[in-house]
PDB file of N, CA and C in Angstrom:
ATOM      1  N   UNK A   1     139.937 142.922  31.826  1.00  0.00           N
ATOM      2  CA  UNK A   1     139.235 141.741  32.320  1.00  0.00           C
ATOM      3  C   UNK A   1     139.997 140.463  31.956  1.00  0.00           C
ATOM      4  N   UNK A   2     140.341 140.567  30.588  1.00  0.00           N
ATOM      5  CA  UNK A   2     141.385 139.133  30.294  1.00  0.00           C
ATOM      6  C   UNK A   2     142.734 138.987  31.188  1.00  0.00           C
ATOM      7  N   UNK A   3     143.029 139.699  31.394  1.00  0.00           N
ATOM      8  CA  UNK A   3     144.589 140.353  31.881  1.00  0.00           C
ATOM      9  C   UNK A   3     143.873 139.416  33.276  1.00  0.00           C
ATOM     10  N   UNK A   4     142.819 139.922  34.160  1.00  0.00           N
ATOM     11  CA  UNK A   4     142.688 139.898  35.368  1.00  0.00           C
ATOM     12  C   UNK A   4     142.476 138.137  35.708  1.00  0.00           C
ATOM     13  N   UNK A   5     141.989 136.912  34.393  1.00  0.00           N
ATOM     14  CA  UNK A   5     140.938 136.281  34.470  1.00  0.00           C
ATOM     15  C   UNK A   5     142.632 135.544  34.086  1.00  0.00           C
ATOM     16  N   UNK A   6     143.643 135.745  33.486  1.00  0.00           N
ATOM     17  CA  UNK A   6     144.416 134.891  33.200  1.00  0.00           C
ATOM     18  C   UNK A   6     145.659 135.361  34.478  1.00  0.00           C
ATOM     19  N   UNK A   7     145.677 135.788  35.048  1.00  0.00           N
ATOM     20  CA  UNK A   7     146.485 136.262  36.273  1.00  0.00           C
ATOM     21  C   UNK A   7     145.750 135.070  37.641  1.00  0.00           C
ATOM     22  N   UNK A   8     144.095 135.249  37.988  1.00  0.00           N
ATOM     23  CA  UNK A   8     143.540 134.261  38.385  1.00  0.00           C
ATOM     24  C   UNK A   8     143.958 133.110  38.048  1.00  0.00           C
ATOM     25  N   UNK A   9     144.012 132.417  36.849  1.00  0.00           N
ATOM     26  CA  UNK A   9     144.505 131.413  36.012  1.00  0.00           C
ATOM     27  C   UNK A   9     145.932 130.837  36.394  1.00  0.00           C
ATOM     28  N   UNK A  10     146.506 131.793  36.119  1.00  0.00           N
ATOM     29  CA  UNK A  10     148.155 131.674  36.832  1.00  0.00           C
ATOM     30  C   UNK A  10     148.290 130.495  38.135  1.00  0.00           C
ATOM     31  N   UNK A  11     147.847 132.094  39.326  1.00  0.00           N
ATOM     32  CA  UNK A  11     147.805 131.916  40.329  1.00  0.00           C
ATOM     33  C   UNK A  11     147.413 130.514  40.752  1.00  0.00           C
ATOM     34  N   UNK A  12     145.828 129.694  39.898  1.00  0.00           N
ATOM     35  CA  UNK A  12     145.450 128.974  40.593  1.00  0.00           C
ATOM     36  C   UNK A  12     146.473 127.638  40.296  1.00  0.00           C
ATOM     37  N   UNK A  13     146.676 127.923  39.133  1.00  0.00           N
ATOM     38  CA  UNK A  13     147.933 126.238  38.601  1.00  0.00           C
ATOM     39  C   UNK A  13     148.933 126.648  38.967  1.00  0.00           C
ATOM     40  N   UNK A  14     149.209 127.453  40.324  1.00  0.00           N
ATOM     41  CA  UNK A  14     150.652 127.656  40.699  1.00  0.00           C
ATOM     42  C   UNK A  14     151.124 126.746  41.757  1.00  0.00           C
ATOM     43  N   UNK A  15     149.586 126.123  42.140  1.00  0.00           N
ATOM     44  CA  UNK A  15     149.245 125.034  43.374  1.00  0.00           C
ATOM     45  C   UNK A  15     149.555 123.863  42.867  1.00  0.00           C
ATOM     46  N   UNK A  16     150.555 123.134  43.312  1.00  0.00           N
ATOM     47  CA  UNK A  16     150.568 121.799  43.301  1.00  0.00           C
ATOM     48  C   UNK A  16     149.000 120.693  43.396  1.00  0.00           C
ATOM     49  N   UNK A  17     148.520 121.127  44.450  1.00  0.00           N
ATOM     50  CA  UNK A  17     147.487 120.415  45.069  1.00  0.00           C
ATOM     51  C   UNK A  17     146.268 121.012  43.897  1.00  0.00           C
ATOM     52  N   UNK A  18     145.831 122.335  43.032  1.00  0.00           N
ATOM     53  CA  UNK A  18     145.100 122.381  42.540  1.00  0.00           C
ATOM     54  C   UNK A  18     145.681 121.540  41.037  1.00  0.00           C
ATOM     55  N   UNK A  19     146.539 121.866  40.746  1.00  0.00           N
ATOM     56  CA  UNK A  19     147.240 120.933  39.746  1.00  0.00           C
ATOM     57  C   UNK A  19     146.360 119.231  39.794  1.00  0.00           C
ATOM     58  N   UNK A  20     146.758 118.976  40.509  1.00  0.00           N
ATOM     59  CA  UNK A  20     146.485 117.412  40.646  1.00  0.00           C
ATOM     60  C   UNK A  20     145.021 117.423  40.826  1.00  0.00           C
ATOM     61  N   UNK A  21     143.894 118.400  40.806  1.00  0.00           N
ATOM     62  CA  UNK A  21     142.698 118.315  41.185  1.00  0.00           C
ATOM     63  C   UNK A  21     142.159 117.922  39.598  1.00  0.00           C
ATOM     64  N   UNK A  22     142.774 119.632  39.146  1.00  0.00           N
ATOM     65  CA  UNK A  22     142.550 119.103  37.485  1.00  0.00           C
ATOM     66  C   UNK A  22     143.116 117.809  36.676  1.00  0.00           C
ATOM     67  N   UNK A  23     143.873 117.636  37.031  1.00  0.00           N
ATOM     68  CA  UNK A  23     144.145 116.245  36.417  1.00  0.00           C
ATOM     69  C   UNK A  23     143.062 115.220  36.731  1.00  0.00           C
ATOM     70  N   UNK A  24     142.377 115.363  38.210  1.00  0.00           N
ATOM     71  CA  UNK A  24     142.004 113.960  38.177  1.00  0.00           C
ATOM     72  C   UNK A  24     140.690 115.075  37.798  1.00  0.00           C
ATOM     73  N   UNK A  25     139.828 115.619  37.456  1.00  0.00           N
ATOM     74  CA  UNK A  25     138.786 116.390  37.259  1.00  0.00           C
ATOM     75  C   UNK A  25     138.588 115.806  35.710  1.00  0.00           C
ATOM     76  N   UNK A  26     139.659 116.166  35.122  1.00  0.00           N
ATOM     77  CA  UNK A  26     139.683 115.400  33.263  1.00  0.00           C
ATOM     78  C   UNK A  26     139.451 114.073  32.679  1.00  0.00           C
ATOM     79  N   UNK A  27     139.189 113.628  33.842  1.00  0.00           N
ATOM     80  CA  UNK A  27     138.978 112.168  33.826  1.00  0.00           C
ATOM     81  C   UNK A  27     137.424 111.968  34.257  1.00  0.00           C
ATOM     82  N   UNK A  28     136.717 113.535  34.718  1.00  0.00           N
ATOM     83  CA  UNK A  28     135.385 113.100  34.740  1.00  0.00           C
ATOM     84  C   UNK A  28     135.118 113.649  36.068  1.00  0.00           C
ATOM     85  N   UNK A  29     133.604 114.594  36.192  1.00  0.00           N
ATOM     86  CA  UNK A  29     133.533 114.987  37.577  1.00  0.00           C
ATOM     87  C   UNK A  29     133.747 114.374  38.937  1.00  0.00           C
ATOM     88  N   UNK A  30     133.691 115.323  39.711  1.00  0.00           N
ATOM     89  CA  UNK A  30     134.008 114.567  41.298  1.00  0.00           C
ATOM     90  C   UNK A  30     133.730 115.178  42.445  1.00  0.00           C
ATOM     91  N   UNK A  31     132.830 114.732  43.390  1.00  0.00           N
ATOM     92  CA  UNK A  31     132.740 115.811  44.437  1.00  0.00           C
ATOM     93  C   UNK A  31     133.797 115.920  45.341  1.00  0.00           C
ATOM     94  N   UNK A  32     133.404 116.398  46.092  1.00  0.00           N
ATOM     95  CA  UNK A  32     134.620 117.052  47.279  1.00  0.00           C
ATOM     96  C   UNK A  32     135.422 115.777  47.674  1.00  0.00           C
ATOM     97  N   UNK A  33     134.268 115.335  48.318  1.00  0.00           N
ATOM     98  CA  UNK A  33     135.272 113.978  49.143  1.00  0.00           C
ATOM     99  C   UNK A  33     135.893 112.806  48.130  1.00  0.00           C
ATOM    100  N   UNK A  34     135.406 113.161  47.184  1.00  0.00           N
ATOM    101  CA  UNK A  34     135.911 112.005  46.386  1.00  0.00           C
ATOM    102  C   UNK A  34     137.492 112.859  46.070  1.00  0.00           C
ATOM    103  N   UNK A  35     137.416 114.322  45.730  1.00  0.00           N
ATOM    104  CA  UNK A  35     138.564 114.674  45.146  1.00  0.00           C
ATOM    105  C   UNK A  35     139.903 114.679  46.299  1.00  0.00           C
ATOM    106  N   UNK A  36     138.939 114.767  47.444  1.00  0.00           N
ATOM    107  CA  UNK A  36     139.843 114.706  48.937  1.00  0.00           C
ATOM    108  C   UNK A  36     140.723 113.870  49.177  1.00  0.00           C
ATOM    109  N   UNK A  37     140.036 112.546  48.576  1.00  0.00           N
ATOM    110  CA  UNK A  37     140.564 111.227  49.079  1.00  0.00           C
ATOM    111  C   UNK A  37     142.271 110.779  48.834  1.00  0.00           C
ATOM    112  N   UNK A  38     142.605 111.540  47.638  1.00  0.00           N
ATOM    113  CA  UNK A  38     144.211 110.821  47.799  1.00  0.00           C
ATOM    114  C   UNK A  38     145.157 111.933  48.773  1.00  0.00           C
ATOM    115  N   UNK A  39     144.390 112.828  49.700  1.00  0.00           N
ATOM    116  CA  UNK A  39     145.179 114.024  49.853  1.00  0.00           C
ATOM    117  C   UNK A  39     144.783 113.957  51.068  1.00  0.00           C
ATOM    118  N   UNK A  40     146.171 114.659  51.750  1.00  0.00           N
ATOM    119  CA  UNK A  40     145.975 114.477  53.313  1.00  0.00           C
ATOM    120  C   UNK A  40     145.479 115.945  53.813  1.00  0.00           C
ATOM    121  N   UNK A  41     144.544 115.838  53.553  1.00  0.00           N
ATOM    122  CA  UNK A  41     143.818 117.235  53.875  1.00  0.00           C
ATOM    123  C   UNK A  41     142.462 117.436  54.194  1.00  0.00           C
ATOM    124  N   UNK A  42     141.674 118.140  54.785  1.00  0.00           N
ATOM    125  CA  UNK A  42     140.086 117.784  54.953  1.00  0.00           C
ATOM    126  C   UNK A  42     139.339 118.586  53.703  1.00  0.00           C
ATOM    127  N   UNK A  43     138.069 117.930  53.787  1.00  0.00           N
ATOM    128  CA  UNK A  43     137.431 118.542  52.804  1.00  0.00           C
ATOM    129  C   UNK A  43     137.154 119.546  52.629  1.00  0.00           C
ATOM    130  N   UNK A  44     137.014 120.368  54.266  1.00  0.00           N
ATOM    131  CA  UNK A  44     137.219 122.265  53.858  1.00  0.00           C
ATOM    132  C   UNK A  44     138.352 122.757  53.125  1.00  0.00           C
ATOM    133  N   UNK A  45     139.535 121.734  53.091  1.00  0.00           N
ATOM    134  CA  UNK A  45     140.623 122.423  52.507  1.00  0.00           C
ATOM    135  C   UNK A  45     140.642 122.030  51.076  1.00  0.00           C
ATOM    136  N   UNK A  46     140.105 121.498  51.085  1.00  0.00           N
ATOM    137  CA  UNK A  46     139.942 120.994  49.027  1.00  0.00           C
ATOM    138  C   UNK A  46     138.682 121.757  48.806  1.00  0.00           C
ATOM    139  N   UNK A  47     137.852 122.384  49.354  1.00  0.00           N
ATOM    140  CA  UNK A  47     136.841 123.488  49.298  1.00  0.00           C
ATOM    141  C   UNK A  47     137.375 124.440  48.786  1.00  0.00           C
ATOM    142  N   UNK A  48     138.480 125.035  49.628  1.00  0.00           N
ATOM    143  CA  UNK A  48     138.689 125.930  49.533  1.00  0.00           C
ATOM    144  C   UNK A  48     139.967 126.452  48.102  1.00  0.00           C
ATOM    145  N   UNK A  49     140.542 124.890  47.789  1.00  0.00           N
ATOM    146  CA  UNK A  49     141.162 124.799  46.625  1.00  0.00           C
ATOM    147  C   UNK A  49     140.079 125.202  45.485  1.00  0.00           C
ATOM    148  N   UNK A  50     138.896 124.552  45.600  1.00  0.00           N
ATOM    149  CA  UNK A  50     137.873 124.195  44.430  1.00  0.00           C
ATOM    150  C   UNK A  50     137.446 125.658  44.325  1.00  0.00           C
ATOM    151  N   UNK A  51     137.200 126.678  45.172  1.00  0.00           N
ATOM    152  CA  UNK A  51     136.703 128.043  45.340  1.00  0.00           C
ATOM    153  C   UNK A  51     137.921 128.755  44.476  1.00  0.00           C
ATOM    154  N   UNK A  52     139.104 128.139  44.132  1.00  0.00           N
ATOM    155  CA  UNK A  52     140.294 129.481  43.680  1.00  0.00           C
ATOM    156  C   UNK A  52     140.268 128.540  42.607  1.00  0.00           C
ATOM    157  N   UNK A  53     140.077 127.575  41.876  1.00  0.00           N
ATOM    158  CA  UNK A  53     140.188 127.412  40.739  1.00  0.00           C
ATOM    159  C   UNK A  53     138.828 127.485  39.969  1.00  0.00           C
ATOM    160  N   UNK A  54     137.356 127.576  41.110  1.00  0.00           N
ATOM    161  CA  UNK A  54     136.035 127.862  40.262  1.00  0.00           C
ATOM    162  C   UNK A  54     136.367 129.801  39.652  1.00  0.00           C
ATOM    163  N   UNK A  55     136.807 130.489  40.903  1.00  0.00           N
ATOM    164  CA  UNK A  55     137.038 132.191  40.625  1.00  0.00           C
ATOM    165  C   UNK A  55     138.095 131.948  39.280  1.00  0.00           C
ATOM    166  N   UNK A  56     139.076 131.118  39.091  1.00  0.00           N
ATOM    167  CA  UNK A  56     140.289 131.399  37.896  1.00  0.00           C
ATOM    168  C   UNK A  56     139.275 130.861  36.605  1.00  0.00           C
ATOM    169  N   UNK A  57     137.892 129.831  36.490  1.00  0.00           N
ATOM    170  CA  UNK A  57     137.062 129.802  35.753  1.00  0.00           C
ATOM    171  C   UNK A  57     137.789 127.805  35.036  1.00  0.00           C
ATOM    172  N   UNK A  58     138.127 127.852  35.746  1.00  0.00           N
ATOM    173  CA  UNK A  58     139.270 126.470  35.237  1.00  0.00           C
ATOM    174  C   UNK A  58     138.042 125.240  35.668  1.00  0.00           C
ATOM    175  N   UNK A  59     136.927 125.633  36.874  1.00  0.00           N
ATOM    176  CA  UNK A  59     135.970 124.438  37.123  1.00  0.00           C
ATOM    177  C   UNK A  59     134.608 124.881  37.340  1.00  0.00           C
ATOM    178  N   UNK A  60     133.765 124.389  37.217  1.00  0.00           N
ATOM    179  CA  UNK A  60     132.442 124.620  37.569  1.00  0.00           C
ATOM    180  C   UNK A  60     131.859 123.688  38.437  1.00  0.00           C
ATOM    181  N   UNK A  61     130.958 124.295  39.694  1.00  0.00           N
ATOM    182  CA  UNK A  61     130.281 123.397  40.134  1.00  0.00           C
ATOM    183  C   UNK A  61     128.745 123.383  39.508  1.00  0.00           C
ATOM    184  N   UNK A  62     128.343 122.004  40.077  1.00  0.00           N
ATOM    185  CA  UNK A  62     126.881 121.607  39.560  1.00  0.00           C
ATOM    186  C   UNK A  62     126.140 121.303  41.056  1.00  0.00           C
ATOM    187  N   UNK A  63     124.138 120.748  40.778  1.00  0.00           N
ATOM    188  CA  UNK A  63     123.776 120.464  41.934  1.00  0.00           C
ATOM    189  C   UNK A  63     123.279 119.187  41.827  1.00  0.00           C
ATOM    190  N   UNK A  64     123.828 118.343  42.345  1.00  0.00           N
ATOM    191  CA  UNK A  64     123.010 117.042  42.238  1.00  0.00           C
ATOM    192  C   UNK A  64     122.355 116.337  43.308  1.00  0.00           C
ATOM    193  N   UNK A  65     121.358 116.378  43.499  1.00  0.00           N
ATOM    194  CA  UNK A  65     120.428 116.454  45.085  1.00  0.00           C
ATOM    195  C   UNK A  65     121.398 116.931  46.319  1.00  0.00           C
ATOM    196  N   UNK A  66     122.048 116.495  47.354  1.00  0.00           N
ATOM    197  CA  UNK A  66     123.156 116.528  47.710  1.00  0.00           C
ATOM    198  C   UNK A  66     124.345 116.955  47.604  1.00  0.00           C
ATOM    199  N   UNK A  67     124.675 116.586  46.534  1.00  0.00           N
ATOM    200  CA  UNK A  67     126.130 116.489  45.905  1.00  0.00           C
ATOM    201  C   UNK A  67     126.570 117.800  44.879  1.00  0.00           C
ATOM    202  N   UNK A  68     127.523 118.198  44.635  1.00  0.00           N
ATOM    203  CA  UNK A  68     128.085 119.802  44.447  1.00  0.00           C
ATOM    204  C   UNK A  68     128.938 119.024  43.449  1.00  0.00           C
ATOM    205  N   UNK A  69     129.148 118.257  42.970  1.00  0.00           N
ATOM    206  CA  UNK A  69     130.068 117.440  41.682  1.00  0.00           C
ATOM    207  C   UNK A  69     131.035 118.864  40.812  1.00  0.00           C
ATOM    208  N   UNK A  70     132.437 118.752  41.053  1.00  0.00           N
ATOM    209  CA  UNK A  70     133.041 119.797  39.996  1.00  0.00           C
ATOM    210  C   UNK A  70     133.450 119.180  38.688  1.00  0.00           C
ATOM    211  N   UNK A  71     133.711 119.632  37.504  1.00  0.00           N
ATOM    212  CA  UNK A  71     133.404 119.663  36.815  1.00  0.00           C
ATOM    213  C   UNK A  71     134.647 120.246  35.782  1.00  0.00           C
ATOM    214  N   UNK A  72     135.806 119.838  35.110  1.00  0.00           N
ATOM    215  CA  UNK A  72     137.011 120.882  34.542  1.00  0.00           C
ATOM    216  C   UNK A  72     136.613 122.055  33.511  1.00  0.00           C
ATOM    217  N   UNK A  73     136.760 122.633  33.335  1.00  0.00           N
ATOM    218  CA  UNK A  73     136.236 123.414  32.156  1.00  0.00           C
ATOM    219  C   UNK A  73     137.551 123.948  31.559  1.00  0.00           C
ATOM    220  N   UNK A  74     137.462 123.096  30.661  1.00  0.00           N
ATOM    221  CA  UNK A  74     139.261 123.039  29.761  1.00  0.00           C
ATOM    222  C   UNK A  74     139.172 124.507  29.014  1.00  0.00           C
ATOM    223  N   UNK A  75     137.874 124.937  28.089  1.00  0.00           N
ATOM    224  CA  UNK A  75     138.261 125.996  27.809  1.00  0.00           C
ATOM    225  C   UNK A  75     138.403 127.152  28.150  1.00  0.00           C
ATOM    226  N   UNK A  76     138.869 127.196  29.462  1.00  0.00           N
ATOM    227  CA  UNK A  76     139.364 127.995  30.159  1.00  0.00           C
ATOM    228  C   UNK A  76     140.823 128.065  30.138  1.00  0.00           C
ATOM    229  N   UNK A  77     141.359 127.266  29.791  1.00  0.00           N
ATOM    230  CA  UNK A  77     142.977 126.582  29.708  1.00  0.00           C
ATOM    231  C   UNK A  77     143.120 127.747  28.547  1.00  0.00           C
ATOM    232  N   UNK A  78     141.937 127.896  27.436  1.00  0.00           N
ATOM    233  CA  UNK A  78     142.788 128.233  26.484  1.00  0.00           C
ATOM    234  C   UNK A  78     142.871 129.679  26.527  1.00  0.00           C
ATOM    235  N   UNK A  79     142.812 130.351  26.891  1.00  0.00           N
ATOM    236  CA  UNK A  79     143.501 132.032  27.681  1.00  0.00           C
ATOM    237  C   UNK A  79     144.940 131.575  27.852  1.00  0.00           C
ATOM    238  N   UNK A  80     145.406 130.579  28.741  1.00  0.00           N
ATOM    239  CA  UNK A  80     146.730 130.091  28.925  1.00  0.00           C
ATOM    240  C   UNK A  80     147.175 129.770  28.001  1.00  0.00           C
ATOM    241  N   UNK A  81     146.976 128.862  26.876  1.00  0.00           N
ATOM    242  CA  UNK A  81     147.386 128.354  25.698  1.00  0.00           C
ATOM    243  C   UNK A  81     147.969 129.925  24.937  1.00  0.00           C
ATOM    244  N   UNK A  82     147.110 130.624  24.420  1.00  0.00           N
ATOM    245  CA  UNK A  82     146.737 131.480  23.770  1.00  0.00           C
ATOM    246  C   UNK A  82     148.049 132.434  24.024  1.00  0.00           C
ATOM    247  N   UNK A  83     148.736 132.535  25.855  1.00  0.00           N
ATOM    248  CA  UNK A  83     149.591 133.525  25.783  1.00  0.00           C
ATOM    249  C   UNK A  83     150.752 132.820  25.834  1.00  0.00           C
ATOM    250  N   UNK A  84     150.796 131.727  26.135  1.00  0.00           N
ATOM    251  CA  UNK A  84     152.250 131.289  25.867  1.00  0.00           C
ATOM    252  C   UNK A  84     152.291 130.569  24.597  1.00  0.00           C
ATOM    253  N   UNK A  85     151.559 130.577  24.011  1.00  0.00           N
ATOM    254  CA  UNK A  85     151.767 130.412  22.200  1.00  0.00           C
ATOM    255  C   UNK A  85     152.314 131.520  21.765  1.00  0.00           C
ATOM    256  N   UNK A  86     152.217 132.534  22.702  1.00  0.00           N
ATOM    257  CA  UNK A  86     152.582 134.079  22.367  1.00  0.00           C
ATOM    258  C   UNK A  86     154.049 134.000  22.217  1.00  0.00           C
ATOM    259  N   UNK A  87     154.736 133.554  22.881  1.00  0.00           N
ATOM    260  CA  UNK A  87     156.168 133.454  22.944  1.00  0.00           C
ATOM    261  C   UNK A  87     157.020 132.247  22.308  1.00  0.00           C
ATOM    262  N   UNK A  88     156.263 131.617  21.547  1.00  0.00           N
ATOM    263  CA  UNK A  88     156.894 130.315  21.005  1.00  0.00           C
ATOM    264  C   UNK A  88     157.590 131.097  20.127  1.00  0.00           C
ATOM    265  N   UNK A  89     157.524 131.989  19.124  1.00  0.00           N
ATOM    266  CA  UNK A  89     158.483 132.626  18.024  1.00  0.00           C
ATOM    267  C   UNK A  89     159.749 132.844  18.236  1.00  0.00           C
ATOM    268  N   UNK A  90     159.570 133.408  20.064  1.00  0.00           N
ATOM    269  CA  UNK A  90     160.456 133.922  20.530  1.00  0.00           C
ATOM    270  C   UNK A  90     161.602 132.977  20.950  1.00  0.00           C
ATOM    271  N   UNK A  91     160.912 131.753  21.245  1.00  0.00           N
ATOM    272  CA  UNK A  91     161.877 130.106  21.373  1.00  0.00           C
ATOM    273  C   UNK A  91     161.907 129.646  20.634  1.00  0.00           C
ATOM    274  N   UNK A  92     161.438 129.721  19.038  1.00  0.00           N
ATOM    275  CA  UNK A  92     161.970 129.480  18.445  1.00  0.00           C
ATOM    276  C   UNK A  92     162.975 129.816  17.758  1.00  0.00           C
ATOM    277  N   UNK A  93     163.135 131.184  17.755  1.00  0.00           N
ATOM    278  CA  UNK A  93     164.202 132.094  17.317  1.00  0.00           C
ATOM    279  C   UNK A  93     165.747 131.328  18.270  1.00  0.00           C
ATOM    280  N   UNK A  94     165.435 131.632  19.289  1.00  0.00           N
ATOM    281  CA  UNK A  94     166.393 131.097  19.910  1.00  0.00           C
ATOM    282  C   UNK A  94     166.941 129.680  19.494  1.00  0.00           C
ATOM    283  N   UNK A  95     165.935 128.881  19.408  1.00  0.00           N
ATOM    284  CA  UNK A  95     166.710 127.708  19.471  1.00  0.00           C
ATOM    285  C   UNK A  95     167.252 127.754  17.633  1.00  0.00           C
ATOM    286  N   UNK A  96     166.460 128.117  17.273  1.00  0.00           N
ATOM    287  CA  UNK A  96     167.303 128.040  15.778  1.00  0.00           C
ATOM    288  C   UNK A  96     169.078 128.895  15.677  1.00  0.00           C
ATOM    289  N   UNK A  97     169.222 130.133  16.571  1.00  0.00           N
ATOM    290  CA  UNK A  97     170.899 130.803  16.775  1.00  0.00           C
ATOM    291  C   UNK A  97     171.343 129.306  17.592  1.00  0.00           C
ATOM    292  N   UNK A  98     170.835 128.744  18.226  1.00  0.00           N
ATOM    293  CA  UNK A  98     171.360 127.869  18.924  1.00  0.00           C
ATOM    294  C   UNK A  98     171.831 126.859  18.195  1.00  0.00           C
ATOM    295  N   UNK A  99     171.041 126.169  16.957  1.00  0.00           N
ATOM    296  CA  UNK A  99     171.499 125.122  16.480  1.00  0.00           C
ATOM    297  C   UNK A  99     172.829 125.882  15.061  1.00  0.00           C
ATOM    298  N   UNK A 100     172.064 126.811  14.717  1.00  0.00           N
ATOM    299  CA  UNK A 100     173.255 127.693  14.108  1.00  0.00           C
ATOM    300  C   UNK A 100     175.233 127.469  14.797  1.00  0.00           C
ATOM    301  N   UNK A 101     174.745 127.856  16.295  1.00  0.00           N
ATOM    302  CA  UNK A 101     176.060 128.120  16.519  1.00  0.00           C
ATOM    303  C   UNK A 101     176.362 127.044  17.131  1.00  0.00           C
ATOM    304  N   UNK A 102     175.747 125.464  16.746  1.00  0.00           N
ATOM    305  CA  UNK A 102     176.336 124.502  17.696  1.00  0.00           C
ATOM    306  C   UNK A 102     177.252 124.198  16.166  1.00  0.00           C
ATOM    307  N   UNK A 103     176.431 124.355  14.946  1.00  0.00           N
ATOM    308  CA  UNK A 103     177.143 123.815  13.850  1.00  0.00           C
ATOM    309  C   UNK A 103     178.173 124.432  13.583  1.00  0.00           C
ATOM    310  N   UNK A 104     178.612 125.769  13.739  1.00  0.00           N
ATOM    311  CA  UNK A 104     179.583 126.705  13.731  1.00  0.00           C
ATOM    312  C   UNK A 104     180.502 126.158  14.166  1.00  0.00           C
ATOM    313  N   UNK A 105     180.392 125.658  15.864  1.00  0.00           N
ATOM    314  CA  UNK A 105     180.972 125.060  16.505  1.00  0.00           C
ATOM    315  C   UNK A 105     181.981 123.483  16.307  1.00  0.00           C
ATOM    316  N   UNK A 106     180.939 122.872  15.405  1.00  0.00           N
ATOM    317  CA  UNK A 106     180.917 121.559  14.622  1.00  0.00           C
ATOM    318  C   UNK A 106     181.987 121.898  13.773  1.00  0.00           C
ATOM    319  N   UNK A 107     181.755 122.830  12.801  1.00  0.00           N
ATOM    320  CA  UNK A 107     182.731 122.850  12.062  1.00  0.00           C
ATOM    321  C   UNK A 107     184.155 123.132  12.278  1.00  0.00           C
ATOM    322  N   UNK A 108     184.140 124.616  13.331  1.00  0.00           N
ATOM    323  CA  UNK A 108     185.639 124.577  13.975  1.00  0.00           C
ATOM    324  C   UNK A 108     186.212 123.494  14.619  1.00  0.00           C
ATOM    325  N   UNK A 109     185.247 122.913  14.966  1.00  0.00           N
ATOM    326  CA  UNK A 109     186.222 121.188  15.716  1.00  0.00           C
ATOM    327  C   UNK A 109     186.770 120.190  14.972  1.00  0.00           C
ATOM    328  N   UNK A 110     185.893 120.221  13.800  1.00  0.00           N
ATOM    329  CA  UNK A 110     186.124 119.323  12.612  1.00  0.00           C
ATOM    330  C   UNK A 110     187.538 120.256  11.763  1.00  0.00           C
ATOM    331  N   UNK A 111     187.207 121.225  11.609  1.00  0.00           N
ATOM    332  CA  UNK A 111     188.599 121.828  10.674  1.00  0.00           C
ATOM    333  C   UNK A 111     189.984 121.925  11.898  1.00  0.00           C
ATOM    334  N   UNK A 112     189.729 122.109  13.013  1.00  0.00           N
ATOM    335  CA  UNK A 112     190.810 121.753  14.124  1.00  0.00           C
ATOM    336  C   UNK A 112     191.442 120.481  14.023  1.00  0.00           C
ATOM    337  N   UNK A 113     190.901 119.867  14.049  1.00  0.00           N
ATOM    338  CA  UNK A 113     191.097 118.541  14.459  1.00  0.00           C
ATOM    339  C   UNK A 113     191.860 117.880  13.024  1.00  0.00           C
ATOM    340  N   UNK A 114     191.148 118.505  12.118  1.00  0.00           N
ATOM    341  CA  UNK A 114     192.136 118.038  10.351  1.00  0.00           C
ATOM    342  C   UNK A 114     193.389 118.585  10.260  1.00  0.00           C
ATOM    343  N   UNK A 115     193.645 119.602  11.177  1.00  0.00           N
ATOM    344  CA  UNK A 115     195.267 120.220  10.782  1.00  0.00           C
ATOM    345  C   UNK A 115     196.123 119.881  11.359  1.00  0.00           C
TER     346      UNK A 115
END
């Protein structure tokens, strides 16, 4: 189920256009047309954005007489956090052979350069 719910997750911030939904979402709910408005697209099509990032669990809608207001739900982010924290050891490892062998490097230029 995690596997399936952070694959959803993926998928949905793979969208430019859902990208920029959440951004402006973090700044405080918004209904459709409001989230529509900087995007050249109709509101079925930011519907249909809001439907693949409510299934990845990244937003929630609400009912407000009328109005369907979404809503970010950050801790959903942290499934994402959680697996690429998974691999920081692994960049860090790296970058530490890296600074290793820039100094390696440092030094053969420096003892070159003295003889």
């Amino acid at each position: 189920m995690a596997t399936e719910l952070l694959d959803l997750t993926f998928a949905a911030l793979a969208d430019p256009t859902r990208r920029a939904i959440l951004a402006r979402l973090a700044s405080g709910e918004a209904s459709v047309k409001e989230l529509a408005e900087p995007f050249a697209m109709s509101q079925p099509a930011i519907s249909k954005h809001l439907r693949v990032l409510e299934r990845a669990g990244l937003i929630s809608r609400g009912r407000d007489a009328q109005r369907r207001p979404a809503r970010l739900e950050a801790q959903s982010l942290a499934a994402v956090a959680d697996y690429i924290e998974s691999y920081r050891a692994f960049w860090e490892e790296g970058f530490v052979r890296l600074a290793a062998y820039l100094q390696e490097l440092k030094k053969e230029t420096s003892h070159d350069a003295g003889q």
